[in-house]
C-alpha atoms as a PDB file:
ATOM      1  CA  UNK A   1       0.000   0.000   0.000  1.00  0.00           C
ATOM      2  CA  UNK A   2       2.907   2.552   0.739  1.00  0.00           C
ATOM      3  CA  UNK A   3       4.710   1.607  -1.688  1.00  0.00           C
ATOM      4  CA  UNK A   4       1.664   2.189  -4.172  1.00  0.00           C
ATOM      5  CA  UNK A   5       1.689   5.627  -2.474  1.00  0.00           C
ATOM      6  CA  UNK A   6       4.965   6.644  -2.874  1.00  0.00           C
ATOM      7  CA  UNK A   7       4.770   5.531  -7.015  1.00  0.00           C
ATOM      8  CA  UNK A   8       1.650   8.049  -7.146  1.00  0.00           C
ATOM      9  CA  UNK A   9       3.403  10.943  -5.760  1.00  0.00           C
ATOM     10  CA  UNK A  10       6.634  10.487  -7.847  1.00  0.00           C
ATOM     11  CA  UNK A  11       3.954  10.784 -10.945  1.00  0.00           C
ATOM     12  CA  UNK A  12       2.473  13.947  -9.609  1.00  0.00           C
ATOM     13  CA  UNK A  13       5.852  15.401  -9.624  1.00  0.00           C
ATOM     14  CA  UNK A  14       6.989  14.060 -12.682  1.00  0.00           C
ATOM     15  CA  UNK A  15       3.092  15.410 -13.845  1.00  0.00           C
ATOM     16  CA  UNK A  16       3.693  19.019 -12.757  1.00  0.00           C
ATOM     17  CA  UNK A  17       7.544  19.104 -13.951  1.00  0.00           C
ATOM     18  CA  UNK A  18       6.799  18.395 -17.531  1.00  0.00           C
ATOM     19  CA  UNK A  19       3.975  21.395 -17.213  1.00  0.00           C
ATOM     20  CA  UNK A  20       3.960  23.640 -19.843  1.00  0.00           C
ATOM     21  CA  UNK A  21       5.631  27.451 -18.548  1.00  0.00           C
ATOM     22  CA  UNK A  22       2.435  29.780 -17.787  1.00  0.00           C
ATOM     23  CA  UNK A  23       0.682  31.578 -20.646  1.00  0.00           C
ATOM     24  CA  UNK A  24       2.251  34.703 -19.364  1.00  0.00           C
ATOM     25  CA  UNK A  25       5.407  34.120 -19.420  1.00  0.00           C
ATOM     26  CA  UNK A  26       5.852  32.987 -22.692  1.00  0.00           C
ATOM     27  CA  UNK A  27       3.603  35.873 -24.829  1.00  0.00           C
ATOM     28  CA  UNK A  28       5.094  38.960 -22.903  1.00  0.00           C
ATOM     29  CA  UNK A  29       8.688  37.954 -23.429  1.00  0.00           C
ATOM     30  CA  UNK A  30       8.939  39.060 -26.965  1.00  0.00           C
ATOM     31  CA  UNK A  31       5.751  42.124 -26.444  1.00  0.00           C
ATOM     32  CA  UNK A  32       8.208  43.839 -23.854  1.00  0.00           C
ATOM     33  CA  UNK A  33      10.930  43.638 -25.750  1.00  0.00           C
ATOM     34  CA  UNK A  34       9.546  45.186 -28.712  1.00  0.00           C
ATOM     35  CA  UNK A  35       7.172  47.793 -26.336  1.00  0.00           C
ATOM     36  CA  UNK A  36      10.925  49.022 -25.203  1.00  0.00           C
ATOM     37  CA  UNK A  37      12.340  49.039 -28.332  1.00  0.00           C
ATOM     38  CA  UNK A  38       9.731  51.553 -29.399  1.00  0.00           C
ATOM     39  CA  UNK A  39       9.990  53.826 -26.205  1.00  0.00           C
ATOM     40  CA  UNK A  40      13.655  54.100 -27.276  1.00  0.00           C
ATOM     41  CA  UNK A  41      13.025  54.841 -30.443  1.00  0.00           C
ATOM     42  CA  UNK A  42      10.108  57.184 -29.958  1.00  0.00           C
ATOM     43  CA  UNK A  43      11.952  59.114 -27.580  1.00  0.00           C
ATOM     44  CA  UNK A  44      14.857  59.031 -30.320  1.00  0.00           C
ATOM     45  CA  UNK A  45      12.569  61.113 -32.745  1.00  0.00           C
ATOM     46  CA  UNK A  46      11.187  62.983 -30.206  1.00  0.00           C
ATOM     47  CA  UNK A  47      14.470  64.521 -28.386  1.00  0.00           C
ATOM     48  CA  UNK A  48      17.044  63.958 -30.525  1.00  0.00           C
ATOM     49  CA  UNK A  49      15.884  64.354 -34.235  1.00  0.00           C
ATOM     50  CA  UNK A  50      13.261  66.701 -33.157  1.00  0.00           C
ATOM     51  CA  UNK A  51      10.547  64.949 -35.373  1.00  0.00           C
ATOM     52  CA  UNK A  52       7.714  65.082 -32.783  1.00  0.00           C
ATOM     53  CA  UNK A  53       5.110  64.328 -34.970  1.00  0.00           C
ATOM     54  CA  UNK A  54       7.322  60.803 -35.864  1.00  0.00           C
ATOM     55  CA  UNK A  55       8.155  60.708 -32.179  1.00  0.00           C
ATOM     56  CA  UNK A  56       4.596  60.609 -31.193  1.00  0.00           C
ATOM     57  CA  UNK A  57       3.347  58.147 -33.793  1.00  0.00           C
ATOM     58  CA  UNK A  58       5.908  55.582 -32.499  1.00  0.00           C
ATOM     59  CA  UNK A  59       4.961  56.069 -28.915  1.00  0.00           C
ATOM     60  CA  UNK A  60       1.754  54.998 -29.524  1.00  0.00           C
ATOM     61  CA  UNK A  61       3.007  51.418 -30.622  1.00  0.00           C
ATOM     62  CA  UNK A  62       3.937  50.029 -26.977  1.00  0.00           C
ATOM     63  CA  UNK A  63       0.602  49.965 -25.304  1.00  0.00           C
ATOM     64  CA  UNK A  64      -0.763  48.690 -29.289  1.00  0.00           C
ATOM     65  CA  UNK A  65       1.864  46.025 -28.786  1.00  0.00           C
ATOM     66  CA  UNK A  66       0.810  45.087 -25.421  1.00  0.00           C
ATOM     67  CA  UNK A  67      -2.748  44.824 -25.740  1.00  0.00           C
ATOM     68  CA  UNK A  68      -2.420  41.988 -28.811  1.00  0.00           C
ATOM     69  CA  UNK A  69       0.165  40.555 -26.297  1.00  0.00           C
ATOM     70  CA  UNK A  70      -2.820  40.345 -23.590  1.00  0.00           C
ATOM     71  CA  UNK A  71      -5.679  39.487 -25.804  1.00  0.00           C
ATOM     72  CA  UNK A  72      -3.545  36.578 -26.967  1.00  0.00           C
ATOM     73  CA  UNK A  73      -2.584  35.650 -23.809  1.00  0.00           C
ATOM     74  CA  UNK A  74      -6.060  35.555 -22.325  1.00  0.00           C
ATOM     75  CA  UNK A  75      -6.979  33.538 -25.466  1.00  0.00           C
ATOM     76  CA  UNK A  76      -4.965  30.791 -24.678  1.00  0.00           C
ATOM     77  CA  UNK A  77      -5.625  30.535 -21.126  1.00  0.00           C
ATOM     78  CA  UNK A  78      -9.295  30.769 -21.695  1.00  0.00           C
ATOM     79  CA  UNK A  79      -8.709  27.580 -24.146  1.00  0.00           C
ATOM     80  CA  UNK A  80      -6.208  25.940 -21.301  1.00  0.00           C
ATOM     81  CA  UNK A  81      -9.333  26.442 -19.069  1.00  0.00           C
ATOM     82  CA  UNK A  82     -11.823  25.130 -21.493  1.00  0.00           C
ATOM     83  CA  UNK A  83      -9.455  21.722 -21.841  1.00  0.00           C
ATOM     84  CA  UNK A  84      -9.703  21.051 -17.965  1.00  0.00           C
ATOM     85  CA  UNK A  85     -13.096  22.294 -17.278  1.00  0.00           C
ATOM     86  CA  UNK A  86     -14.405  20.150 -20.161  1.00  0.00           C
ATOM     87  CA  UNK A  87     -16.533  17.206 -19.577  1.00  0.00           C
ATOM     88  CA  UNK A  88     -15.191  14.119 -20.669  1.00  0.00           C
ATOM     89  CA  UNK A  89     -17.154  10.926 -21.523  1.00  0.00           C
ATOM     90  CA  UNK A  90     -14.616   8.980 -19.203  1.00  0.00           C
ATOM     91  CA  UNK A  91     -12.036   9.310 -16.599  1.00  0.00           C
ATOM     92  CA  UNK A  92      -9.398   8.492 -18.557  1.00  0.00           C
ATOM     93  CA  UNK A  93     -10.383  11.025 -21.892  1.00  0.00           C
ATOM     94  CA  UNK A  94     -10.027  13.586 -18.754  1.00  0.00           C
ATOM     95  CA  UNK A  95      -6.602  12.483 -17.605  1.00  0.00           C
ATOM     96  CA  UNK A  96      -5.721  12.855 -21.593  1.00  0.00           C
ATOM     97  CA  UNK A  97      -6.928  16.136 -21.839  1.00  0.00           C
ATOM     98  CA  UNK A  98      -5.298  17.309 -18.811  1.00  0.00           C
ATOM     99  CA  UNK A  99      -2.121  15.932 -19.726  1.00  0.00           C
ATOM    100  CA  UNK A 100      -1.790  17.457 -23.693  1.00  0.00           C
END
């Protein structure tokens, strides 16, 4: 019986190890990166080459940027949810669906 145990728990490691990262953490990688790039190089035009009207235009790309970042991000979480919450015809289709 303990030793049954002890064989479930190593699986719920080995389960939550081989997790996918969270949602967030991969889609805002890249989206901050590029959001900064475009302060810098707003603030370039602005200050420096004294084209405020260019300056301007390209500071309105970071928070453009980081909404699609967030509405893609909620997207897939809402479909991560929708995978567990689902009901499946059988215990095991669950475990499958749980697991992908």
């Amino acid at each position: 019986m303990q030793c049954m145990a002890t064989k479930q728990r190593l699986e719920e490691q080995e389960m939550r190890t081989d997790m996918k990262p969270d949602a967030g953490e991969q889609a805002l990688g890249p989206a901050a990166i590029a959001s900064a790039a475009s302060v810098g190089l707003a603030w370039y035009y602005f200050f420096l080459k004294g084209d405020r009207q260019r300056g301007l235009f390209v500071g309105l790309w970071p928070p453009t940027i980081l909404a699609f970042a967030s509405y893609f991000n909620q997207r897939r979480m809402r479909e991560q949810l929708d995978t567990l919450t689902q009901p499946a015809s059988s215990i095991r289709d669950a475990i499958d669906s749980i697991v992908k």
